[in-house]
N, C-alpha and C. Protein backbone atom coordinates (compact mmCIF):
# COMPACT_ATOMS: atom_id res chain seq x y z
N UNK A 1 -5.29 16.86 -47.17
CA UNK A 1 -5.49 16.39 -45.81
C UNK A 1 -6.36 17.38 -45.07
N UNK A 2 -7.06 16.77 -43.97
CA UNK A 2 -8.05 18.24 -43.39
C UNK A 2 -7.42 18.29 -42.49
N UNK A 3 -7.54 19.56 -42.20
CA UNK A 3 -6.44 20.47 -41.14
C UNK A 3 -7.02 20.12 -39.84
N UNK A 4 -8.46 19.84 -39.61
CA UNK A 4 -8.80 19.11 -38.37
C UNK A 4 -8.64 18.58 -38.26
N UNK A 5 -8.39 17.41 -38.84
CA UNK A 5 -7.83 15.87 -38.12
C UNK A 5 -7.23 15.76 -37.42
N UNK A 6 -6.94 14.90 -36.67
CA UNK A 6 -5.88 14.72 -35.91
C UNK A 6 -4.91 14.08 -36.32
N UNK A 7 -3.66 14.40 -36.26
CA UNK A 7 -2.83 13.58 -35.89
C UNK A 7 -1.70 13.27 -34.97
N UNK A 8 -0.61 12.17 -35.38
CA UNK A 8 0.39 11.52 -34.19
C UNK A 8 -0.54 11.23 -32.84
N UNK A 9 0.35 12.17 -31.90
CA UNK A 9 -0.60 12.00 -30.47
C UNK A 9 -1.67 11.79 -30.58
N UNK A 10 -1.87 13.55 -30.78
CA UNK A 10 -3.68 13.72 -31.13
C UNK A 10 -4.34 12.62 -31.78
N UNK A 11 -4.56 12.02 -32.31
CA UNK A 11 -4.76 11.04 -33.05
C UNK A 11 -5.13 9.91 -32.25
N UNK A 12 -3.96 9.82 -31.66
CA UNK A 12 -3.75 8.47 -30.66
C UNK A 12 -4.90 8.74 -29.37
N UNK A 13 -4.35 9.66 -29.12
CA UNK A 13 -5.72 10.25 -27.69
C UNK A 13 -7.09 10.54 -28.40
N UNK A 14 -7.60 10.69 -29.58
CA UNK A 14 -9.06 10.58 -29.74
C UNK A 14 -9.20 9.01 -29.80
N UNK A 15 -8.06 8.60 -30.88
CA UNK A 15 -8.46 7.07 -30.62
C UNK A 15 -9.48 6.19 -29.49
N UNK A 16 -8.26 6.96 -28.09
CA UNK A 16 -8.20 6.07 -27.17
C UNK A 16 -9.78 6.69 -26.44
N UNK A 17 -9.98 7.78 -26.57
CA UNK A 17 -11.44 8.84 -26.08
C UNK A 17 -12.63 7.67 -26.69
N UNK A 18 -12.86 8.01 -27.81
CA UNK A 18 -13.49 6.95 -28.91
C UNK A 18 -13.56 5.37 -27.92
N UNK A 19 -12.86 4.75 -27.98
CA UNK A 19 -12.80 3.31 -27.75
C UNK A 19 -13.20 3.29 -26.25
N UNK A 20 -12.75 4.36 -25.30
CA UNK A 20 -12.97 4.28 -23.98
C UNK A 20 -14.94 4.74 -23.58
N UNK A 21 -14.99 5.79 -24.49
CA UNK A 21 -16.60 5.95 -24.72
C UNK A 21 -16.90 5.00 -24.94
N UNK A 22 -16.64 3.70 -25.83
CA UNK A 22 -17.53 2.86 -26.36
C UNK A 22 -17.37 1.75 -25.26
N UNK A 23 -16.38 1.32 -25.00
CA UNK A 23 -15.97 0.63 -23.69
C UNK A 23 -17.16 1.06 -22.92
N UNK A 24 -17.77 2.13 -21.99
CA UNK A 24 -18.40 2.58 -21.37
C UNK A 24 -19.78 2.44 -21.32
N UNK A 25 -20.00 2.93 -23.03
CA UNK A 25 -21.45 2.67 -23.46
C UNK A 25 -21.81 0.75 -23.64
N UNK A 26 -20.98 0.17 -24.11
CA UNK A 26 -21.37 -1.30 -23.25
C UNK A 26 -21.07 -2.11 -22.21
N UNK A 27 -20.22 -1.15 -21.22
CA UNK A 27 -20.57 -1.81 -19.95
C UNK A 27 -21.78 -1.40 -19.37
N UNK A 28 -22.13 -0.06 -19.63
CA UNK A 28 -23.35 0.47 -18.80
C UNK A 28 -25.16 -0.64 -19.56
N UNK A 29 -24.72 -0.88 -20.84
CA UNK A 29 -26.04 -2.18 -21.15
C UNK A 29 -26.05 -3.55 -20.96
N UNK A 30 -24.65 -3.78 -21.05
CA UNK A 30 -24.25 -5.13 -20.59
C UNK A 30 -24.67 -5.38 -19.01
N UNK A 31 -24.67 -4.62 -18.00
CA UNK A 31 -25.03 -4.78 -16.55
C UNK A 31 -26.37 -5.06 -16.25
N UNK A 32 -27.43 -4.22 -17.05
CA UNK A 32 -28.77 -4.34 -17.36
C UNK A 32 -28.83 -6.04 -17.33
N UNK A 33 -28.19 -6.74 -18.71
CA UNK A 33 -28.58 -8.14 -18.65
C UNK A 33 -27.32 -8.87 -17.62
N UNK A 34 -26.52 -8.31 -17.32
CA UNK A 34 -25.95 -9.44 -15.90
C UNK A 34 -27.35 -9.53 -14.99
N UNK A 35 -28.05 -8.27 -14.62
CA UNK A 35 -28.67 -8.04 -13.39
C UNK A 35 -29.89 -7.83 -13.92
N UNK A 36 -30.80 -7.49 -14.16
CA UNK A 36 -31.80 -6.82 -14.56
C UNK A 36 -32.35 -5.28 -13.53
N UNK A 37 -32.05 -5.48 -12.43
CA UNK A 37 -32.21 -4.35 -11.30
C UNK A 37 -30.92 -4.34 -10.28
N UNK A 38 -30.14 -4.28 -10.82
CA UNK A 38 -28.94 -3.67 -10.76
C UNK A 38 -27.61 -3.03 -11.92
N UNK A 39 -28.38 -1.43 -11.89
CA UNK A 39 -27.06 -0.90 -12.85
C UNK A 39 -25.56 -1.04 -12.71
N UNK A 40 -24.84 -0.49 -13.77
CA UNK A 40 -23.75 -0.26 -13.96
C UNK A 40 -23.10 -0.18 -12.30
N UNK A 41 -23.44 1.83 -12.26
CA UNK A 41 -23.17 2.36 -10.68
C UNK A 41 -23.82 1.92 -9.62
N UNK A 42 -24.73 0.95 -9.09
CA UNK A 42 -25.06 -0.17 -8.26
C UNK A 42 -23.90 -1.07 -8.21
N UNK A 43 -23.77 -1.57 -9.56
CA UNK A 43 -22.83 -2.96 -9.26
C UNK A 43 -21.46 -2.37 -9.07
N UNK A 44 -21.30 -1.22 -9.21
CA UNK A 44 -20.00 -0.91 -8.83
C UNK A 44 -19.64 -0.52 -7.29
N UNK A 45 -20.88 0.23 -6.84
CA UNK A 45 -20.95 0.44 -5.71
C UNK A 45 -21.21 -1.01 -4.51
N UNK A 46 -21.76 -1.66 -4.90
CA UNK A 46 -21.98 -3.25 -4.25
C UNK A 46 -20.30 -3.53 -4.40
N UNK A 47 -19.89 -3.39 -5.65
CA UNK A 47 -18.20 -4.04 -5.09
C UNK A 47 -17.13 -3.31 -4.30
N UNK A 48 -17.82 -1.75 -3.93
CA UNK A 48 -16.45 -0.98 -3.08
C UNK A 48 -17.26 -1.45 -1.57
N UNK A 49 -18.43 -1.61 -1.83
CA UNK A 49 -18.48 -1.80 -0.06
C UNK A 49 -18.08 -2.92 0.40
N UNK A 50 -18.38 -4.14 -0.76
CA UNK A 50 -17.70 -5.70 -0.38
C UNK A 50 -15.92 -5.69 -0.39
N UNK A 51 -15.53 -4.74 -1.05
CA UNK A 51 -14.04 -4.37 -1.11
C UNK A 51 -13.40 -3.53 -0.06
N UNK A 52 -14.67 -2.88 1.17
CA UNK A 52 -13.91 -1.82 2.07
C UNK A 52 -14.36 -2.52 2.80
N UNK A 53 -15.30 -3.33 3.24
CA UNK A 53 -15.86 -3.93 4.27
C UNK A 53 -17.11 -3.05 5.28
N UNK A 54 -17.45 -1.95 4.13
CA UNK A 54 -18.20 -1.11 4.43
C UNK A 54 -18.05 0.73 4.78
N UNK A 55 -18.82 1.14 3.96
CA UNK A 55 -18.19 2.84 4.47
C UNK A 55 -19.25 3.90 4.07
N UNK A 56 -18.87 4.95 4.69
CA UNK A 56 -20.01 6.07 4.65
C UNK A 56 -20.38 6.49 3.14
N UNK A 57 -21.60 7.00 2.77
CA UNK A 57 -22.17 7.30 1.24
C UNK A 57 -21.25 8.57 1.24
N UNK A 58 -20.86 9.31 1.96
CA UNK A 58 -19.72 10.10 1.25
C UNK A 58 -18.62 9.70 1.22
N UNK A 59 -18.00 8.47 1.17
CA UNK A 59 -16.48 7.96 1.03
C UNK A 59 -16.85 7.74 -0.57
N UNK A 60 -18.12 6.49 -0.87
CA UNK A 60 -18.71 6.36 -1.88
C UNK A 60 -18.63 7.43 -3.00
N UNK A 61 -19.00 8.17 -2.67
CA UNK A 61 -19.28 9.66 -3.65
C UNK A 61 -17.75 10.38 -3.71
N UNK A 62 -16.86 10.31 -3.41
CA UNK A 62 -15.57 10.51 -3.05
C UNK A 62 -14.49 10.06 -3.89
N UNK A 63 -14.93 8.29 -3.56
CA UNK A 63 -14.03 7.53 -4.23
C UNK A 63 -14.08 7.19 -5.59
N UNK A 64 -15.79 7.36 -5.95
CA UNK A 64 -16.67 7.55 -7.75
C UNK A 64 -16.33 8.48 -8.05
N UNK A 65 -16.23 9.69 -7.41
CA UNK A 65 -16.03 11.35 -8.15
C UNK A 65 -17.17 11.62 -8.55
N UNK A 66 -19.02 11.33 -7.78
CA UNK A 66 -20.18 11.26 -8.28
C UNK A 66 -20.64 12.48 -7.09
N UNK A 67 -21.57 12.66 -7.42
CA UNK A 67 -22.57 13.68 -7.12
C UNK A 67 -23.04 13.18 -5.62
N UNK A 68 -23.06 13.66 -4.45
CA UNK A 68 -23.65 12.74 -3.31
C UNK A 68 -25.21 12.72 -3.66
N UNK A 69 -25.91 13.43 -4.26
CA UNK A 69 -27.36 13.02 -4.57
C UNK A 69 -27.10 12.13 -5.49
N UNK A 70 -26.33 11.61 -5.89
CA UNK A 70 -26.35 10.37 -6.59
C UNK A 70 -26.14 9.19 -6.34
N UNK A 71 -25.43 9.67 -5.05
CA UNK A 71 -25.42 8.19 -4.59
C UNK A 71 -25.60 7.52 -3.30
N UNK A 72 -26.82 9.01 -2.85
CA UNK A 72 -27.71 8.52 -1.84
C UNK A 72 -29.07 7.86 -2.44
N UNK A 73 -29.63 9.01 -4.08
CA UNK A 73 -30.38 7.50 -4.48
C UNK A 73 -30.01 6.54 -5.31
N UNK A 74 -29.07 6.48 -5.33
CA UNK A 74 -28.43 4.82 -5.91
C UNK A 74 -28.51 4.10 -4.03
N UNK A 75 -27.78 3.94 -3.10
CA UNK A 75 -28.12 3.51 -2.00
C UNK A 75 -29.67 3.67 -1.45
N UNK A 76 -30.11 4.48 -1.95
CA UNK A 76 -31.88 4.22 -1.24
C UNK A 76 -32.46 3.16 -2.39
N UNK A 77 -32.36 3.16 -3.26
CA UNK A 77 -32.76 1.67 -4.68
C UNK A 77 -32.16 0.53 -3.95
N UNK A 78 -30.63 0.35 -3.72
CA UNK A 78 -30.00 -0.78 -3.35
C UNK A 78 -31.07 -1.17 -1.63
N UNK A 79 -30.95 0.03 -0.73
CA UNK A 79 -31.42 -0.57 0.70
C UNK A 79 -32.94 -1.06 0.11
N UNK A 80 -33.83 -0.69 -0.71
CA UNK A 80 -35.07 -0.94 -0.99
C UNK A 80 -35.18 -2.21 -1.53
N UNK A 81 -34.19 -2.56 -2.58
CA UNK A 81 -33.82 -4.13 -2.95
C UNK A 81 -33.84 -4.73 -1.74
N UNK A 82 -33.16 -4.67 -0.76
CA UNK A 82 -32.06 -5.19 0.61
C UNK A 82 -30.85 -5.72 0.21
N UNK A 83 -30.37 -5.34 -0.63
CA UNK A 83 -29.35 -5.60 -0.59
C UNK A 83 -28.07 -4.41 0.02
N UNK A 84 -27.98 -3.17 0.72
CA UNK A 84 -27.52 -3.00 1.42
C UNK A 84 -28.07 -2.42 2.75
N UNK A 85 -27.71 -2.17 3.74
CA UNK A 85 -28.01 -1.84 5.12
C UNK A 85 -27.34 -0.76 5.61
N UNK A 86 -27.89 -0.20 6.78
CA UNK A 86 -27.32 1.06 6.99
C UNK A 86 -26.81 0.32 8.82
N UNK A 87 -26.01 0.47 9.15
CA UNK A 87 -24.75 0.61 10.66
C UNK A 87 -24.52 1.07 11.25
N UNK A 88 -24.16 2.00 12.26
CA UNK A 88 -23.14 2.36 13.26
C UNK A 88 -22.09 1.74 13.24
N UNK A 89 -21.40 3.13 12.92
CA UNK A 89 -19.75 2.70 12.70
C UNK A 89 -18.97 2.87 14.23
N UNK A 90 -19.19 1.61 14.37
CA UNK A 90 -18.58 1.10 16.13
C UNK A 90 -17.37 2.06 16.35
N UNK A 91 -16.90 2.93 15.64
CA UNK A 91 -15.66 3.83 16.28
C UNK A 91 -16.42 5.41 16.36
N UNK A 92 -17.64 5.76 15.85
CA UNK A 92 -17.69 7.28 15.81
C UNK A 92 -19.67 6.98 15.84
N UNK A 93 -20.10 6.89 16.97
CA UNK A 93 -21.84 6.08 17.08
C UNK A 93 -22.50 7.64 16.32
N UNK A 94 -22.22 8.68 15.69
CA UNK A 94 -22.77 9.77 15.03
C UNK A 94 -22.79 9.22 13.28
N UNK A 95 -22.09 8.44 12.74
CA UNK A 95 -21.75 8.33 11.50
C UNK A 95 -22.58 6.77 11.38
N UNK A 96 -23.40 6.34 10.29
CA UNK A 96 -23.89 5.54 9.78
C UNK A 96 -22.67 5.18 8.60
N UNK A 97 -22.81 4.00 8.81
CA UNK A 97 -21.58 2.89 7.38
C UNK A 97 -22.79 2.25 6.56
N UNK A 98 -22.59 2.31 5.73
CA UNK A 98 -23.51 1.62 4.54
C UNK A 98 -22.54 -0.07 4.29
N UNK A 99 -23.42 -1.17 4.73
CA UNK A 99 -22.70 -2.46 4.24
C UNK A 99 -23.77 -3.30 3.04
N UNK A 100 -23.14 -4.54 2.68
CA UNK A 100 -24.03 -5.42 1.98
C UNK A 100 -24.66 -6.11 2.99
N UNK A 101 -25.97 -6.42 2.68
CA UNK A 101 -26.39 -7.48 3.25
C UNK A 101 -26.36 -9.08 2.41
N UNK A 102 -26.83 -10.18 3.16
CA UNK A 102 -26.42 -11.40 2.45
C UNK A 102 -26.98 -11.51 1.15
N UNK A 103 -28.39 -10.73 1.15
CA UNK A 103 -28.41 -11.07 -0.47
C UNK A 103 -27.95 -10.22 -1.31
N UNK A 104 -27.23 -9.17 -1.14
CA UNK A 104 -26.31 -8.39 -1.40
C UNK A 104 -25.23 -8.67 -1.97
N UNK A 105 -24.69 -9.45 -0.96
CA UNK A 105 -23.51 -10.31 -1.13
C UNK A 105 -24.00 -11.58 -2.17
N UNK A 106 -24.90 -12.03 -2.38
CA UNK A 106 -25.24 -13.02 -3.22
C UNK A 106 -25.30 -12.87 -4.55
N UNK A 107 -26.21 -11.48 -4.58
CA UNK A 107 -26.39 -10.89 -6.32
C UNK A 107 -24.73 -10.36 -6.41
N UNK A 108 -24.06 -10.15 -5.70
CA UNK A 108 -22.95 -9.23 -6.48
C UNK A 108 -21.71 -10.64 -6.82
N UNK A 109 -22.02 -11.55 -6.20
CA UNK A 109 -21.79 -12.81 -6.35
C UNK A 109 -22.09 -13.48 -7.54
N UNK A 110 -22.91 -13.18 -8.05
CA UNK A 110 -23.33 -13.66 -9.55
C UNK A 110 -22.87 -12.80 -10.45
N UNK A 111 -23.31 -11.48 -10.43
CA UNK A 111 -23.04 -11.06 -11.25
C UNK A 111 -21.41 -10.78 -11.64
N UNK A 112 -20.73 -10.72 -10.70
CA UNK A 112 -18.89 -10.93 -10.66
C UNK A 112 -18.78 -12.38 -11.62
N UNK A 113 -19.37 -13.76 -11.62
CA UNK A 113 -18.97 -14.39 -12.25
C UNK A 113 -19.46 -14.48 -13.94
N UNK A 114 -20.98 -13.83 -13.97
CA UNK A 114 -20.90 -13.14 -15.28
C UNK A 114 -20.40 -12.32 -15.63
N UNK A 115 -19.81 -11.16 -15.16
CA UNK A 115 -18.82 -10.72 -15.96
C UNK A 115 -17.83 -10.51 -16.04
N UNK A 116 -17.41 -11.72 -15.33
CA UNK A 116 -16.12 -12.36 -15.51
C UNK A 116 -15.66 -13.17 -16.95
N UNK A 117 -17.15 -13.91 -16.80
CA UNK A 117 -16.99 -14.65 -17.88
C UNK A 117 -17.39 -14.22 -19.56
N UNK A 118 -18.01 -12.92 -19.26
CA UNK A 118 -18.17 -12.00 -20.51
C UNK A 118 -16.89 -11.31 -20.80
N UNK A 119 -16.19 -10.82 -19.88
CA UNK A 119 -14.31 -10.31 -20.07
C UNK A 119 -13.57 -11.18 -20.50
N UNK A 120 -13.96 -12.97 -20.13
CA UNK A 120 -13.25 -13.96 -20.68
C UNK A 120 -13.29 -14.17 -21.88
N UNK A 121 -14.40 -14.12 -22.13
CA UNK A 121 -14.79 -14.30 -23.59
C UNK A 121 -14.42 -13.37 -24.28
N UNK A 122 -14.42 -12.05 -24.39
CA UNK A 122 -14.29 -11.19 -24.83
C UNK A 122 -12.69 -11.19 -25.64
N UNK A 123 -11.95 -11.23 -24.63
CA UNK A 123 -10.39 -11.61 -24.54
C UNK A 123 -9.80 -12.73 -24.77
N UNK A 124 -11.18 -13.45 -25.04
CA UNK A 124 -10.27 -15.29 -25.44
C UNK A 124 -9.78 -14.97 -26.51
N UNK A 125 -8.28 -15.49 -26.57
CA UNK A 125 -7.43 -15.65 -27.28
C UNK A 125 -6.12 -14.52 -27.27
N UNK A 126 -6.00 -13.61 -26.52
CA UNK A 126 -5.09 -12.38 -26.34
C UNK A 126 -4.45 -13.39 -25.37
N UNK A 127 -3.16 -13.16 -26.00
CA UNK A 127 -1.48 -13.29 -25.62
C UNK A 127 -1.79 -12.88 -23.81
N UNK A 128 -1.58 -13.81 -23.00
CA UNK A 128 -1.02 -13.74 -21.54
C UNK A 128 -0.37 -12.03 -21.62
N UNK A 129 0.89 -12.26 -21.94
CA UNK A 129 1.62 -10.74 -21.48
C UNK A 129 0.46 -9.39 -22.28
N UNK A 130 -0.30 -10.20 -23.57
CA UNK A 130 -0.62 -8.67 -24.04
C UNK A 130 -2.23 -8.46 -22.66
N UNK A 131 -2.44 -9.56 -22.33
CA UNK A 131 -3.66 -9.17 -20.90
C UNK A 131 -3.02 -8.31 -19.89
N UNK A 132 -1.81 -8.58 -19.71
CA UNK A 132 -1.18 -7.91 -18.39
C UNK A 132 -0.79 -6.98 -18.63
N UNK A 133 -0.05 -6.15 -19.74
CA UNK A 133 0.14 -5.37 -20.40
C UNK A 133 -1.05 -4.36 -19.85
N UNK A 134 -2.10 -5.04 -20.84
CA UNK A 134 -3.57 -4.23 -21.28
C UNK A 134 -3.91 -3.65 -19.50
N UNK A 135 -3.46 -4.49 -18.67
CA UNK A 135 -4.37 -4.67 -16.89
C UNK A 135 -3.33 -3.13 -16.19
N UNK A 136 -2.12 -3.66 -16.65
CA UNK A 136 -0.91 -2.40 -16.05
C UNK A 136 -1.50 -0.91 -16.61
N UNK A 137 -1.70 -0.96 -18.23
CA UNK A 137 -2.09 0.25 -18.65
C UNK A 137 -3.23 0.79 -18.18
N UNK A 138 -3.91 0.25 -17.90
CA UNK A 138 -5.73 0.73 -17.31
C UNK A 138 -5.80 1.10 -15.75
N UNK A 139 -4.54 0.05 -15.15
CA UNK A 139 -4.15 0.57 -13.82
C UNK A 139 -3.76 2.07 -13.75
N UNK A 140 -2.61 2.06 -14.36
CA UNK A 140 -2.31 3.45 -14.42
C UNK A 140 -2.53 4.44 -15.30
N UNK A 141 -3.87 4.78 -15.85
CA UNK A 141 -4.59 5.33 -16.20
C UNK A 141 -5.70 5.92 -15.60
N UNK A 142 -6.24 5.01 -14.56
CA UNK A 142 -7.16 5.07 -13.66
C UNK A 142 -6.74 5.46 -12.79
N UNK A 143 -4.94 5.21 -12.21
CA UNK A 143 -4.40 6.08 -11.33
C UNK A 143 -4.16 7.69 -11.32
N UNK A 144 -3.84 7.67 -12.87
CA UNK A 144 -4.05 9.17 -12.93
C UNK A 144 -4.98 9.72 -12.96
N UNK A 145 -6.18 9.18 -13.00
CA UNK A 145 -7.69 9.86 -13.06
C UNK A 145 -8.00 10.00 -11.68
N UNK A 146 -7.36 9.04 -10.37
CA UNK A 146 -7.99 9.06 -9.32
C UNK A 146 -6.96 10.42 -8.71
N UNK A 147 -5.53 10.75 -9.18
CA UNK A 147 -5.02 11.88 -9.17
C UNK A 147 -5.92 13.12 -9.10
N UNK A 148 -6.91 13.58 -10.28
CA UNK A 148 -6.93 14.78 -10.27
C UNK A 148 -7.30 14.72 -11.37
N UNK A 149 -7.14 14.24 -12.50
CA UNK A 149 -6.92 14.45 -13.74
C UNK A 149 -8.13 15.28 -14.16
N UNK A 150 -8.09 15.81 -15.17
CA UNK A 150 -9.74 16.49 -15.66
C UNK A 150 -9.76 16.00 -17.24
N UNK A 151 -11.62 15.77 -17.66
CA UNK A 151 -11.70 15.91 -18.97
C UNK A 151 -11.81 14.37 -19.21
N UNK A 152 -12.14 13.23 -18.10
CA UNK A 152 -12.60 12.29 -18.06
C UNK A 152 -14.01 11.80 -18.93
């Protein structure tokens, strides 16, 4: 047996490293063909602002755990599309809110039902409880990552 290998746990946690890399590496090409000019971190960012109802590029960078130069030019690509806009946040007139605009709201509109229907497919045929199962575990996985966790 090689003494590097892993095993039990270990084993189980490269597994899951492995599969979650690969998970990753085709959502980030798969978005390319939902959108053609809208990435991965675009379309993700189009769904926290349609999900907060709008908020500052450092809540953004905060709530990703991303670089704020990253995601002031990911928001300068998106405002150049138009698909988002910059605000006054009616409680503090010093702070700009980053929202969608309607065609904003339109592309992220499409592309939610493609890949919806690429997750459907994907999963056609998995057992009801083993989906919910699979939805609980990723919840709280992601909860512990939004914890603190390191080595993501």
């Amino acid at each position: 047996m090689n003494a590097s290998a892993p095993t039990g746990d270990d084993a189980a946690v490269e597994t899951i490293h492995r599969e979650l890399t690969s998970f990753a590496r085709r959502a980030r090409a798969s978005a390319g063909r939902m959108h053609p000019e809208l990435s991965l971190v675009s379309y993700t960012l189009l769904g926290h602002l349609e999900e907060s109802g709008g908020c500052r590029a450092t809540d953004l960078a905060a709530h990703y755990a991303l670089d704020k130069s990253t995601v002031s030019r990911q928001v300068a690509a998106l405002e150049r599309a138009g698909l988002v806009e910059r605000r006054q946040d009616p409680e503090d007139h010093r702070v700009q809110v980053l929202d969608l605009t309607d065609a904003g709201r339109r592309i992220l509109a499409q592309v939610t039902v493609s890949r919806r229907a690429a997750f459907r497919e994907r999963l056609a045929g998995w057992p009801a409880e083993d989906l919910e199962r699979f939805a609980r575990y990723l919840v709280r996985y992601n909860a512990g990552s939004a914890a603190g966790s390191k080595g993501d």
